[in-house]
C-alpha atoms as a PDB file:
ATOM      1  CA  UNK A   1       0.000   0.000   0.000  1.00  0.00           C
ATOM      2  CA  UNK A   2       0.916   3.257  -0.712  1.00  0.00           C
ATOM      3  CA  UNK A   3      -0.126   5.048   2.341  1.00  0.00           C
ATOM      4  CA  UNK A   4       2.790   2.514   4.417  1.00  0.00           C
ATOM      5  CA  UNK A   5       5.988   4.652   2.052  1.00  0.00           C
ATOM      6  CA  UNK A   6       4.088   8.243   3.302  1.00  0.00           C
ATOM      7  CA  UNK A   7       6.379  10.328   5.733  1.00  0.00           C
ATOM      8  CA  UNK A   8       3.210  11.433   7.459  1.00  0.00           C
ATOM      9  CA  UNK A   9       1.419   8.691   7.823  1.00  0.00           C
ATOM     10  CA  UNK A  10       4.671   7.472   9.961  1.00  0.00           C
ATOM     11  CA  UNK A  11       4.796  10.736  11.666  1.00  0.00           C
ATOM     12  CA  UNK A  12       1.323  10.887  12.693  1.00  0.00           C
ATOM     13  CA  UNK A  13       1.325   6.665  13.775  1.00  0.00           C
ATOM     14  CA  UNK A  14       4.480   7.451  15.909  1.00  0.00           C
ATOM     15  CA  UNK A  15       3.164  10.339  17.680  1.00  0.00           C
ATOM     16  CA  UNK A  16      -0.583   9.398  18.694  1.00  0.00           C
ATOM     17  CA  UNK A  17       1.163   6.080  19.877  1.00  0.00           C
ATOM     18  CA  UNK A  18       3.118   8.675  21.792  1.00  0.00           C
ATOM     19  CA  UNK A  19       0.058  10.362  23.435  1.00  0.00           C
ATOM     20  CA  UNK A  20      -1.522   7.118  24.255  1.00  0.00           C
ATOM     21  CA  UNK A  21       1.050   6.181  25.987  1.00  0.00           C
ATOM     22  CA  UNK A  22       1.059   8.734  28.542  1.00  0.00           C
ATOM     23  CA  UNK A  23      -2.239   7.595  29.722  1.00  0.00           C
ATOM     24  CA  UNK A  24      -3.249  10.955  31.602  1.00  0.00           C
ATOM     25  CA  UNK A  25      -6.617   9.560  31.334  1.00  0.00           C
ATOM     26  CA  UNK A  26      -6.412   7.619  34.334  1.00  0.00           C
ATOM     27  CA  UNK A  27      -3.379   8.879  36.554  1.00  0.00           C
ATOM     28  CA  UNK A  28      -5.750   9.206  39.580  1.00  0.00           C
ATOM     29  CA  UNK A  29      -8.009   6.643  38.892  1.00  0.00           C
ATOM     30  CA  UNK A  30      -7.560   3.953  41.957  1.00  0.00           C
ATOM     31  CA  UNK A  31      -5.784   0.489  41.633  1.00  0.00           C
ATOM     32  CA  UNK A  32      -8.016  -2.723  40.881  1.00  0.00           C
ATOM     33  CA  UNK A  33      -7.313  -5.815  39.779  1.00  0.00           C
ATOM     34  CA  UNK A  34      -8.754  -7.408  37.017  1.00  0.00           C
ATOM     35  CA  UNK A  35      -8.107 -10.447  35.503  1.00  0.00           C
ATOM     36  CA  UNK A  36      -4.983 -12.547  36.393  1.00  0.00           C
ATOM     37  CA  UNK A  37      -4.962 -10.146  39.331  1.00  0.00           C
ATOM     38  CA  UNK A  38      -3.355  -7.119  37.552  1.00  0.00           C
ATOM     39  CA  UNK A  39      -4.585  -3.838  37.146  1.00  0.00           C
ATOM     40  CA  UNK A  40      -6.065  -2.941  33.911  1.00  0.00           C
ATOM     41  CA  UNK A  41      -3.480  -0.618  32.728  1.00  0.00           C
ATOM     42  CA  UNK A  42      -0.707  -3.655  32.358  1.00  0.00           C
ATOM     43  CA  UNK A  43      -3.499  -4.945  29.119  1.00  0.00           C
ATOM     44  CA  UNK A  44      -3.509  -1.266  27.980  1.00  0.00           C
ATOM     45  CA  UNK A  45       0.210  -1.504  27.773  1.00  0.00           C
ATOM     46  CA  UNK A  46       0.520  -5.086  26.300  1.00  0.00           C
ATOM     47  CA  UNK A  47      -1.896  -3.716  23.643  1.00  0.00           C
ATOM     48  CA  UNK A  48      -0.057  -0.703  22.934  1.00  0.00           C
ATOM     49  CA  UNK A  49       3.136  -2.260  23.020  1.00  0.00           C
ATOM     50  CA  UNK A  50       2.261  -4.529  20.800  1.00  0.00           C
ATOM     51  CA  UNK A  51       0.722  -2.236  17.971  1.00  0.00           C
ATOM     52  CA  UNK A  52       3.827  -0.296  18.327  1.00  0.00           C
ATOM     53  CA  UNK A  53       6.131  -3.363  17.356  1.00  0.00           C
ATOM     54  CA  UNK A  54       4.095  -4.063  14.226  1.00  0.00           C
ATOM     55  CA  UNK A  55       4.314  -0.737  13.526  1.00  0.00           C
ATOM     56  CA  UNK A  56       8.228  -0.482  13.909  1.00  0.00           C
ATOM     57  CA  UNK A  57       8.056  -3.829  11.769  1.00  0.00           C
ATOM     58  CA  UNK A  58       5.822  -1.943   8.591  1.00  0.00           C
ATOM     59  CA  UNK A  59       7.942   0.524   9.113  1.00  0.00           C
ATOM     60  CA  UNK A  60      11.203  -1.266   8.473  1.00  0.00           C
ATOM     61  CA  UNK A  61       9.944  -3.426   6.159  1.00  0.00           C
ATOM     62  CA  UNK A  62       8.160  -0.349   3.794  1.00  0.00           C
ATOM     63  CA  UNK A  63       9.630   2.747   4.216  1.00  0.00           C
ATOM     64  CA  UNK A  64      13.312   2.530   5.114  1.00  0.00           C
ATOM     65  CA  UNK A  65      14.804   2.096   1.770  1.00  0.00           C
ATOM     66  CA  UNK A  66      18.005   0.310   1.095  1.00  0.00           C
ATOM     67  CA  UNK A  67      20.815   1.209  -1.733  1.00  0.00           C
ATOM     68  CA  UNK A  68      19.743  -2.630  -2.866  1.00  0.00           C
ATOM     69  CA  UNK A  69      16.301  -1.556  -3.267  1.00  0.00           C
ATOM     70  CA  UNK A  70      16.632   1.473  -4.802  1.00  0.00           C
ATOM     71  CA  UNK A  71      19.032  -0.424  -7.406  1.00  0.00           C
ATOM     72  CA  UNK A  72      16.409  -3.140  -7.850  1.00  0.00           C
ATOM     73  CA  UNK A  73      13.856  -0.085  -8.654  1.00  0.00           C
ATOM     74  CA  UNK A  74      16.100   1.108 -11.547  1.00  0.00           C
END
């Protein structure tokens, strides 16, 4: 896809996943446990975590350009 070789796009992915994971949402919400005993923010942060790997992985993979892969354009 196009959009993944867009400066922007990366610009604006990196930086909302920035925001989110400040989290001011909740800084004086109090502790509870959920499941496996652990508060809800540790799933927040698996999930964010997460996206943010695949999105260093697209990344890598679509818009960092090699001198191979600019020859191979040519």
């Amino acid at each position: 896809m196009k959009i993944f070789q867009a400066s922007s796009f990366w610009w604006f992915s990196f930086t909302l996943m920035f925001f989110l994971s400040l989290d001011f949402w909740s800084w004086e919400q109090p502790v509870t446990l959920s499941w496996l005993n652990l508060p809800p923010w540790v799933f927040y942060f698996l999930g964010l975590q997460i996206t943010f790997a695949f999105a260093l992985i697209i990344f890598g993979l679509k818009f960092w350009q090699t001198p191979q892969d600019e020859e191979q354009k040519r």
